[in-house]
PDB file of N, CA and C in Angstrom:
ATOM      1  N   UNK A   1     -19.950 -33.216   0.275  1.00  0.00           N
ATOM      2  CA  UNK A   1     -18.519 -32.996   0.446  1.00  0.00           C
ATOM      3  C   UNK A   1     -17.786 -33.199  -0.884  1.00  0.00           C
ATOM      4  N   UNK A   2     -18.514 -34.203  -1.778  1.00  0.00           N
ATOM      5  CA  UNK A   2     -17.251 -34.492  -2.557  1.00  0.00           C
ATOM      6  C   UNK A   2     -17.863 -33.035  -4.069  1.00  0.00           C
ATOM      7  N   UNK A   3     -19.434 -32.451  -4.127  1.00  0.00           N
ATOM      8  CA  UNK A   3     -19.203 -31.100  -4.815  1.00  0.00           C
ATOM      9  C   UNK A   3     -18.332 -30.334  -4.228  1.00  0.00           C
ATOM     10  N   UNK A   4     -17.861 -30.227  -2.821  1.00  0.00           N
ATOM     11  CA  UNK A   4     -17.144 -29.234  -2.526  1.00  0.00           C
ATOM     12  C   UNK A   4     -15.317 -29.383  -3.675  1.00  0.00           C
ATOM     13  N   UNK A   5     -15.097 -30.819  -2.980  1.00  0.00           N
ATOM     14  CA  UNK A   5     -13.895 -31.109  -3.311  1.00  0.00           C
ATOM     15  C   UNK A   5     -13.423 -30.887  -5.041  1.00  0.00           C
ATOM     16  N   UNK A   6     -15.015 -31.236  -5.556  1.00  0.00           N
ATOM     17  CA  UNK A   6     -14.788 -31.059  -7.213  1.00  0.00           C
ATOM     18  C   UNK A   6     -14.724 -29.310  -7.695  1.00  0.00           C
ATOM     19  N   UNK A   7     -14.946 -28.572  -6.566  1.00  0.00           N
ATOM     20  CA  UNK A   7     -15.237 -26.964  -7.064  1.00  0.00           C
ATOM     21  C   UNK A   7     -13.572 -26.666  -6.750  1.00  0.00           C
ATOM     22  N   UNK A   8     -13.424 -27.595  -5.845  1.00  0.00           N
ATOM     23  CA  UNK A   8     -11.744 -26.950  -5.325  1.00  0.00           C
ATOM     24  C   UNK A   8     -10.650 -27.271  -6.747  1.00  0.00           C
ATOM     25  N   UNK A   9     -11.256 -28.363  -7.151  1.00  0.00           N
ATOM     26  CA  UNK A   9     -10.168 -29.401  -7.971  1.00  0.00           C
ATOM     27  C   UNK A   9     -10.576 -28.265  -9.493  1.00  0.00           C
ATOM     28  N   UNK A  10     -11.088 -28.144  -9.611  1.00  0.00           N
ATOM     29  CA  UNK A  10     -12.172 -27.325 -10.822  1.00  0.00           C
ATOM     30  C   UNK A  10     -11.431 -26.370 -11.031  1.00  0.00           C
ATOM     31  N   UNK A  11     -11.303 -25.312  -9.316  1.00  0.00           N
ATOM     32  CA  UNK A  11     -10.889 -23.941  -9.513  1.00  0.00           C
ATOM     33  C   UNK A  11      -9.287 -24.320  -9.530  1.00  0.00           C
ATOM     34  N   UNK A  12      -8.569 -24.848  -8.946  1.00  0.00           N
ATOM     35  CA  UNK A  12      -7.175 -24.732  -8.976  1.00  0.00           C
ATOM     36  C   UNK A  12      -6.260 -25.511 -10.271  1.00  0.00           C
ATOM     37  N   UNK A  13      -7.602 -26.239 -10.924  1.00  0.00           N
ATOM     38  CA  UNK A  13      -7.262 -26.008 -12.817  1.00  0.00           C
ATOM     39  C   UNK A  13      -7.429 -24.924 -13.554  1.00  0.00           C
ATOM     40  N   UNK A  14      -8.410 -24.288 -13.160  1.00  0.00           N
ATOM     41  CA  UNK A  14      -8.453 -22.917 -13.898  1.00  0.00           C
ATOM     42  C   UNK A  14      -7.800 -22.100 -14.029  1.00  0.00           C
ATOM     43  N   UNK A  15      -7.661 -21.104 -14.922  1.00  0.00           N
ATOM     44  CA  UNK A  15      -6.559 -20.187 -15.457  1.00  0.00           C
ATOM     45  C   UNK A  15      -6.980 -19.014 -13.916  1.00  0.00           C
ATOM     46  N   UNK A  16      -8.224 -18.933 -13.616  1.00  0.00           N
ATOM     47  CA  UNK A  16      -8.653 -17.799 -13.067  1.00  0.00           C
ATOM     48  C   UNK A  16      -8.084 -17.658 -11.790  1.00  0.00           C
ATOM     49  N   UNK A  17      -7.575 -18.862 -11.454  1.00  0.00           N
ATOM     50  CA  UNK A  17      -6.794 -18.746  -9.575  1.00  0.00           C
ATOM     51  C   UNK A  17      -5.549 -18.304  -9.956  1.00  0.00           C
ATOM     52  N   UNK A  18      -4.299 -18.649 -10.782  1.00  0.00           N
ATOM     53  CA  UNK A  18      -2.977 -17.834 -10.852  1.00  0.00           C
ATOM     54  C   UNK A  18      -3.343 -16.111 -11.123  1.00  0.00           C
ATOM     55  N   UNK A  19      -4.678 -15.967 -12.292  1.00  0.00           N
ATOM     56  CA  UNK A  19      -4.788 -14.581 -12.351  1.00  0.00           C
ATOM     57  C   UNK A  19      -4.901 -13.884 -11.355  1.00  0.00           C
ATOM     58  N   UNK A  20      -5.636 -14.266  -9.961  1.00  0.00           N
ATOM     59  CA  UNK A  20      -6.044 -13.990  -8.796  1.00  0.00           C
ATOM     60  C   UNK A  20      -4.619 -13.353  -8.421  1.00  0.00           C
ATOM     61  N   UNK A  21      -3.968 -14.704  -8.158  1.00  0.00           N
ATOM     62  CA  UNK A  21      -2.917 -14.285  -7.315  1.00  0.00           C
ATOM     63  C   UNK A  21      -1.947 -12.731  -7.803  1.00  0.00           C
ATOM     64  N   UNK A  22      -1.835 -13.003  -9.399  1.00  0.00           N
ATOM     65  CA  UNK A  22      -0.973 -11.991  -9.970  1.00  0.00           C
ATOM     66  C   UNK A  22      -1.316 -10.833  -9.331  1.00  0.00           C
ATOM     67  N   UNK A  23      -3.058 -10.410  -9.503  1.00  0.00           N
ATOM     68  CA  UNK A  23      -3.637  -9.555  -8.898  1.00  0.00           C
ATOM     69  C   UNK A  23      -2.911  -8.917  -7.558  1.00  0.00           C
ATOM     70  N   UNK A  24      -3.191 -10.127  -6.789  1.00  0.00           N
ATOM     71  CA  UNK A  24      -3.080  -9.815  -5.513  1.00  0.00           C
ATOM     72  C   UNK A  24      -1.746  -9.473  -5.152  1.00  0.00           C
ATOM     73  N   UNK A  25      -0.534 -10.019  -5.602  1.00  0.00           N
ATOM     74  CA  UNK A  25       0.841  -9.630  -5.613  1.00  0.00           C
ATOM     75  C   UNK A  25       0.877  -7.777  -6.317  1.00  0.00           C
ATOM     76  N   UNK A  26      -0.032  -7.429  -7.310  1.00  0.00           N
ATOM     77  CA  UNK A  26       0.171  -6.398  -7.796  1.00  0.00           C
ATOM     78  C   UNK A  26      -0.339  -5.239  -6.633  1.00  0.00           C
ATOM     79  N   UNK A  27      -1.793  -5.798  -6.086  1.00  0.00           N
ATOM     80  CA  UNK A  27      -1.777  -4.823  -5.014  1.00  0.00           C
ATOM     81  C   UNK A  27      -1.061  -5.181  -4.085  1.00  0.00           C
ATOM     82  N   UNK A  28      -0.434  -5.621  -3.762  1.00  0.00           N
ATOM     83  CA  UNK A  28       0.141  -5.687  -2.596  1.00  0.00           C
ATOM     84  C   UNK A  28       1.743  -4.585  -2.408  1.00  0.00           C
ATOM     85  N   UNK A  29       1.968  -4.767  -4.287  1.00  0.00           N
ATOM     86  CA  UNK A  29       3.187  -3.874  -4.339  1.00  0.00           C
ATOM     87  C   UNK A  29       2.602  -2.400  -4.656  1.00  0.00           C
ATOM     88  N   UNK A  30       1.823  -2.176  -4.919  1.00  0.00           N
ATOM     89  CA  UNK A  30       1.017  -0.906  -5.098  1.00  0.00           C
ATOM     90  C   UNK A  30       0.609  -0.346  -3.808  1.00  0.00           C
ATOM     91  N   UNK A  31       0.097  -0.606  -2.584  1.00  0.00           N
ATOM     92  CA  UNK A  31       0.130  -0.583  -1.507  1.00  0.00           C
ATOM     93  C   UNK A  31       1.409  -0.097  -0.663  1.00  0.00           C
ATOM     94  N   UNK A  32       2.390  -0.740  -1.105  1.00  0.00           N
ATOM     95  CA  UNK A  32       3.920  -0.477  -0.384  1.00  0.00           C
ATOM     96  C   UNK A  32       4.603   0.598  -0.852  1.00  0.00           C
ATOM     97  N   UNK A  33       4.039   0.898  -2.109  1.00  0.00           N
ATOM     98  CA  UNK A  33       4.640   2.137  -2.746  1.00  0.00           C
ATOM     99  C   UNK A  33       4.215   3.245  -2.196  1.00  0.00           C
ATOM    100  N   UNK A  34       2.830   3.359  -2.488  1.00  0.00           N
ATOM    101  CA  UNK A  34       2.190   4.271  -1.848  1.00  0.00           C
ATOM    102  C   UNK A  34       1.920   4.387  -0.415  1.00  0.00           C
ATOM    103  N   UNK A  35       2.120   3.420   0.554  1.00  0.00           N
ATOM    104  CA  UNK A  35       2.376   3.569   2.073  1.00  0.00           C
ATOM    105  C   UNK A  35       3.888   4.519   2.050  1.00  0.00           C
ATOM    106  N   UNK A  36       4.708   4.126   1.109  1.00  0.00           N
ATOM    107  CA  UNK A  36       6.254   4.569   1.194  1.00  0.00           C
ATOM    108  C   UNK A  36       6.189   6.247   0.886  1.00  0.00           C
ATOM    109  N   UNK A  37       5.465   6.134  -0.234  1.00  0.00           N
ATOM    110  CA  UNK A  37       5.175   7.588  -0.663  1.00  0.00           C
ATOM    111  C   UNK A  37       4.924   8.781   0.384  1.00  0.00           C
ATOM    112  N   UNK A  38       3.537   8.021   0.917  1.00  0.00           N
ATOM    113  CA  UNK A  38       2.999   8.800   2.005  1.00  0.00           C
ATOM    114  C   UNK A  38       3.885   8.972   3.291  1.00  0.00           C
ATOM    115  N   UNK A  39       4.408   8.372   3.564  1.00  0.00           N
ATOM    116  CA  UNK A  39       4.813   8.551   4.920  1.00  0.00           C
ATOM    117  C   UNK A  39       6.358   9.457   4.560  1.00  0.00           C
ATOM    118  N   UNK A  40       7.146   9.392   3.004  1.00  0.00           N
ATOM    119  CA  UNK A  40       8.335  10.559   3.049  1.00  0.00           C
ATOM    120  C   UNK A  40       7.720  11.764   2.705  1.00  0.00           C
ATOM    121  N   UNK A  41       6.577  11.586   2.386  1.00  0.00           N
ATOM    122  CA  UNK A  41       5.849  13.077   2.163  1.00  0.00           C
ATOM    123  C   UNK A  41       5.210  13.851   3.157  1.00  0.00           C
ATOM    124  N   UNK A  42       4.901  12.625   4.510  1.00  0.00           N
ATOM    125  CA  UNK A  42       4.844  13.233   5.456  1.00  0.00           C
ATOM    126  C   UNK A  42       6.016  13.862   6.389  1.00  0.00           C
ATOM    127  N   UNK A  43       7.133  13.023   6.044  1.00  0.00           N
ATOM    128  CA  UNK A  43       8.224  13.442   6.568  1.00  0.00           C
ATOM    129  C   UNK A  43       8.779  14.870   6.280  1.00  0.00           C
ATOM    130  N   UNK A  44       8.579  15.327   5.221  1.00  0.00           N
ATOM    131  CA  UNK A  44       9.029  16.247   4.221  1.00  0.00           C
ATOM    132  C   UNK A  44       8.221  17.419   4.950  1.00  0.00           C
ATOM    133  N   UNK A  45       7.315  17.194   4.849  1.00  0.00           N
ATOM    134  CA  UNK A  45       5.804  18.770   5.667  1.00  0.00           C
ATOM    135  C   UNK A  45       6.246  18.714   6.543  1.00  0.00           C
ATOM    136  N   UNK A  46       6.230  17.655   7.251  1.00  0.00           N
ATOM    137  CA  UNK A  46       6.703  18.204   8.886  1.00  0.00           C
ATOM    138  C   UNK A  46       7.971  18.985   9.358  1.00  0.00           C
ATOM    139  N   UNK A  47       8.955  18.220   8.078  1.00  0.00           N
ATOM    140  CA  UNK A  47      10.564  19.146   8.598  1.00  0.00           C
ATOM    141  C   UNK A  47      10.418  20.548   7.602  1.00  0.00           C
ATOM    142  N   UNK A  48       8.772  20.523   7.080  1.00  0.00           N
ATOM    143  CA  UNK A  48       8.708  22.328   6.504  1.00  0.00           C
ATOM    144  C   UNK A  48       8.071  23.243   7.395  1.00  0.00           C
ATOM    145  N   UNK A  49       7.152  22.429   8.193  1.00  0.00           N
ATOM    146  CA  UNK A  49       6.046  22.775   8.952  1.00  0.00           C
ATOM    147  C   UNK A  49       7.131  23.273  10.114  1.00  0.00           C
ATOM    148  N   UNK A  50       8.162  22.640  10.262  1.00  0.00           N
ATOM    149  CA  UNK A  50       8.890  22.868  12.116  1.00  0.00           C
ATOM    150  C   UNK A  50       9.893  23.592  11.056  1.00  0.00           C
ATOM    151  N   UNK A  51      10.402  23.871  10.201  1.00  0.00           N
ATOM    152  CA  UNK A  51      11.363  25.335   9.614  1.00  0.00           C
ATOM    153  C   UNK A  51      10.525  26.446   9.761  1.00  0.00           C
ATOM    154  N   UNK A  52       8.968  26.654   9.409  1.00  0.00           N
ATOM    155  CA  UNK A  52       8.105  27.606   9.209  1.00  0.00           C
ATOM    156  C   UNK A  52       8.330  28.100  10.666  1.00  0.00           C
ATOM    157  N   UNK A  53       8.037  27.088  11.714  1.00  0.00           N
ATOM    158  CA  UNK A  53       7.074  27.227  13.046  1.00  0.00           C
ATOM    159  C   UNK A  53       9.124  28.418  14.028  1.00  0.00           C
ATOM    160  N   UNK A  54       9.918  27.662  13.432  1.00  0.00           N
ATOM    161  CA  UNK A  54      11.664  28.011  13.970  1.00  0.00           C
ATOM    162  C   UNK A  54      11.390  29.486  13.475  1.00  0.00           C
ATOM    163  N   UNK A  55      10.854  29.884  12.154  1.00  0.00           N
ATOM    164  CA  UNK A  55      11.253  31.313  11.892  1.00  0.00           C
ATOM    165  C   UNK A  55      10.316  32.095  12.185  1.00  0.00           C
ATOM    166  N   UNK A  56       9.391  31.451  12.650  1.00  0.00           N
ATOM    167  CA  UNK A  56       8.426  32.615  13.050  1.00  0.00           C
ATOM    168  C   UNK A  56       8.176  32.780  14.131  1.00  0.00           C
ATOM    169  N   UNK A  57       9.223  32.099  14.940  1.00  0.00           N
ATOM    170  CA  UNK A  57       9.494  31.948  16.131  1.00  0.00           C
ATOM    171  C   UNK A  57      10.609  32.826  16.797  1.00  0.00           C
ATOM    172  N   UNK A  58      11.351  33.166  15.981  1.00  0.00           N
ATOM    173  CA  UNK A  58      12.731  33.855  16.364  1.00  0.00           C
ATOM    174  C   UNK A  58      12.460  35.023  15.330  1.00  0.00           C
ATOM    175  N   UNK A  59      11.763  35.525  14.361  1.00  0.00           N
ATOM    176  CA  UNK A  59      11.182  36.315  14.054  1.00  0.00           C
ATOM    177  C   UNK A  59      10.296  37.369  15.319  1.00  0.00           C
ATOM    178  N   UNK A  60       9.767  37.106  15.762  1.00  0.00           N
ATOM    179  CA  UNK A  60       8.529  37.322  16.672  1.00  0.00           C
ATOM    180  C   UNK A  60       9.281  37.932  17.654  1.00  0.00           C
ATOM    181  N   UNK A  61      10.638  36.871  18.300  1.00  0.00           N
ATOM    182  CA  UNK A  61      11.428  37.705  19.384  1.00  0.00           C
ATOM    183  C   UNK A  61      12.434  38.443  19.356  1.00  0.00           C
TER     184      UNK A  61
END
């Protein structure tokens, strides 16, 4: 138990656990962008996809 406690005490002196986190904050905002991205770009096709589907619809009749 007490190697465990010295690996904990070890790592949360190390430079390498804040780098972690930076990391992880960076994907996390990289993620939100691109969830954001995707979903107005899906928004965007679909209100092209249902203009296409309106004129070729009243076209036809």
């Amino acid at each position: 138990m007490k190697t465990f406690a010295l690996k904990i005490k070890k790592f949360l002196q190390s430079e390498d656990g804040p780098t972690a986190v930076e990391y992880a904050v960076m994907l996390a905002l990289i993620v939100v962008v691109c969830l954001t991205t995707i979903q107005s770009l899906g928004t965007n096709a679909n209100a092209t996809f249902s203009k296409v589907s309106t004129s070729l619809t009243t076209a036809s009749s």
